[in-house]
C-alpha atoms as a PDB file:
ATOM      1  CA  UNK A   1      -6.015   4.797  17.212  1.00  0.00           C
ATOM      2  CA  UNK A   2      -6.215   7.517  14.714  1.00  0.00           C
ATOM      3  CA  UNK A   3      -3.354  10.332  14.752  1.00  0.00           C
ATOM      4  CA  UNK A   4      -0.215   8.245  15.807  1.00  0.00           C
ATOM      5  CA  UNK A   5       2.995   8.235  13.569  1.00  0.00           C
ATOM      6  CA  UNK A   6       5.281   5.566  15.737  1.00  0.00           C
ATOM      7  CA  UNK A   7       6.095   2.840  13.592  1.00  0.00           C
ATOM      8  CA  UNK A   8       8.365   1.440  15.701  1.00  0.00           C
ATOM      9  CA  UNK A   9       5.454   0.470  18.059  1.00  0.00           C
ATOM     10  CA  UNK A  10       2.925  -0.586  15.062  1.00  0.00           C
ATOM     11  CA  UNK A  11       1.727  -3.742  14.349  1.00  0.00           C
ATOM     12  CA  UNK A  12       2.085  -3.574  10.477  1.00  0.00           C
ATOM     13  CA  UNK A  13       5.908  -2.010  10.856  1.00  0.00           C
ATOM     14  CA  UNK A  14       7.571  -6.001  10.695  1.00  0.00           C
ATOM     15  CA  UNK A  15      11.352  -6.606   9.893  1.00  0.00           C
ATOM     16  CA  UNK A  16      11.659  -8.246   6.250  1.00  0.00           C
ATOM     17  CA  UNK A  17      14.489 -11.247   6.292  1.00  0.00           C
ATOM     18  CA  UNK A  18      14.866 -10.579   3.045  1.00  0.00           C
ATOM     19  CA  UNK A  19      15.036  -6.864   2.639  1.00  0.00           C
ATOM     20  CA  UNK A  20      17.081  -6.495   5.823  1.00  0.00           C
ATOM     21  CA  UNK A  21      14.699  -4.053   7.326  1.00  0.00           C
ATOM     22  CA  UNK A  22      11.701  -3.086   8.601  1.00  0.00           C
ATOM     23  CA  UNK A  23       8.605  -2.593   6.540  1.00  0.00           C
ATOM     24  CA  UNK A  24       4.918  -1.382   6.496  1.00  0.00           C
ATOM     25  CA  UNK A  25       2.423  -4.393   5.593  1.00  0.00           C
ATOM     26  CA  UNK A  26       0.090  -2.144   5.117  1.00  0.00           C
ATOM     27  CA  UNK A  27      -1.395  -1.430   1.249  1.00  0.00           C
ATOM     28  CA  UNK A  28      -0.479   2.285   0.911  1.00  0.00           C
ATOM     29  CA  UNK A  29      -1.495   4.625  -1.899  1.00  0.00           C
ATOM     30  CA  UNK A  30       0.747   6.779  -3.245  1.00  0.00           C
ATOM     31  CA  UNK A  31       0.394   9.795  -1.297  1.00  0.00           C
ATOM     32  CA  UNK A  32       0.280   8.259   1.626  1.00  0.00           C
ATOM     33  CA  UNK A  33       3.290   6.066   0.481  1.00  0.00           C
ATOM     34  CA  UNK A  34       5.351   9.673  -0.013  1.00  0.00           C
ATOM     35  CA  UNK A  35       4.473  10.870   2.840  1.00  0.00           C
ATOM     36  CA  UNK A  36       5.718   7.493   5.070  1.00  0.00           C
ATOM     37  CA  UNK A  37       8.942   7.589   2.910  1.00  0.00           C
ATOM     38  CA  UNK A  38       9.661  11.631   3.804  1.00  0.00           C
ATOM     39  CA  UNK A  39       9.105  10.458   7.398  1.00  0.00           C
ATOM     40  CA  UNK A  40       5.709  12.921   7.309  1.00  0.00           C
ATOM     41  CA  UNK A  41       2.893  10.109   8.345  1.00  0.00           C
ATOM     42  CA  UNK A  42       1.992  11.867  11.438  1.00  0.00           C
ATOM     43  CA  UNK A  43      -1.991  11.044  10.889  1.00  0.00           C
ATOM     44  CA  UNK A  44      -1.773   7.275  10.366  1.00  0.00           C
ATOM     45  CA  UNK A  45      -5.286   5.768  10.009  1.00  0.00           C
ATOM     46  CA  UNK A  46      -4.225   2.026  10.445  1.00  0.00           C
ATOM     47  CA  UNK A  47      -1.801   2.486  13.233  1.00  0.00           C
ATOM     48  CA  UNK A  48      -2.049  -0.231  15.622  1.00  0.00           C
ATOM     49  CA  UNK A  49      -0.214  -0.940  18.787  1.00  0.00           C
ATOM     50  CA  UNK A  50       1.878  -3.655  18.419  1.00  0.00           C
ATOM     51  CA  UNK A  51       0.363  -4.876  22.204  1.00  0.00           C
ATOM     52  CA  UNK A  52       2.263  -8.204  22.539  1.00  0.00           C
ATOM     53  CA  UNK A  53       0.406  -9.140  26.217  1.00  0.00           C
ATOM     54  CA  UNK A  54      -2.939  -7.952  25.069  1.00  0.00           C
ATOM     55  CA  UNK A  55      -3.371 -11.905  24.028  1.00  0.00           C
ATOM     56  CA  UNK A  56      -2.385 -12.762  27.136  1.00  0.00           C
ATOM     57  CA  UNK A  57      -4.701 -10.845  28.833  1.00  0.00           C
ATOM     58  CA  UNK A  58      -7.378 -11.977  26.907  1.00  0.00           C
ATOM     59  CA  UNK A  59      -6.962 -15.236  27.627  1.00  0.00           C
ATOM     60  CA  UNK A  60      -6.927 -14.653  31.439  1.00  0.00           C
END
């Protein structure tokens, strides 16, 4: 899903137990790293629903 900026509803956006907050997995480069930090990532190319029932559906 190309064009999507919600990283509270991504799947690589995961809270860090060590950090004390949330984090993207993902390998950024360093533009793309700036523009996630100035809150500017509004074209997100590995955005990814963070669907917890699409398992579940897959399964049935």
């Amino acid at each position: 899903m190309l064009g999507r900026s919600n990283c509270d509803s991504c799947v690589h956006y995961v809270y860090d137990d060590e950090l004390g907050y949330n984090i993207c997995e993902v390998n950024l480069d360093e533009d793309e790293m700036l523009k996630f930090m100035q809150n500017a990532f509004d074209d997100c190319h590995y955005y990814r629903l963070d669907d917890e029932y699409g398992i579940v559906r897959k399964q049935n």
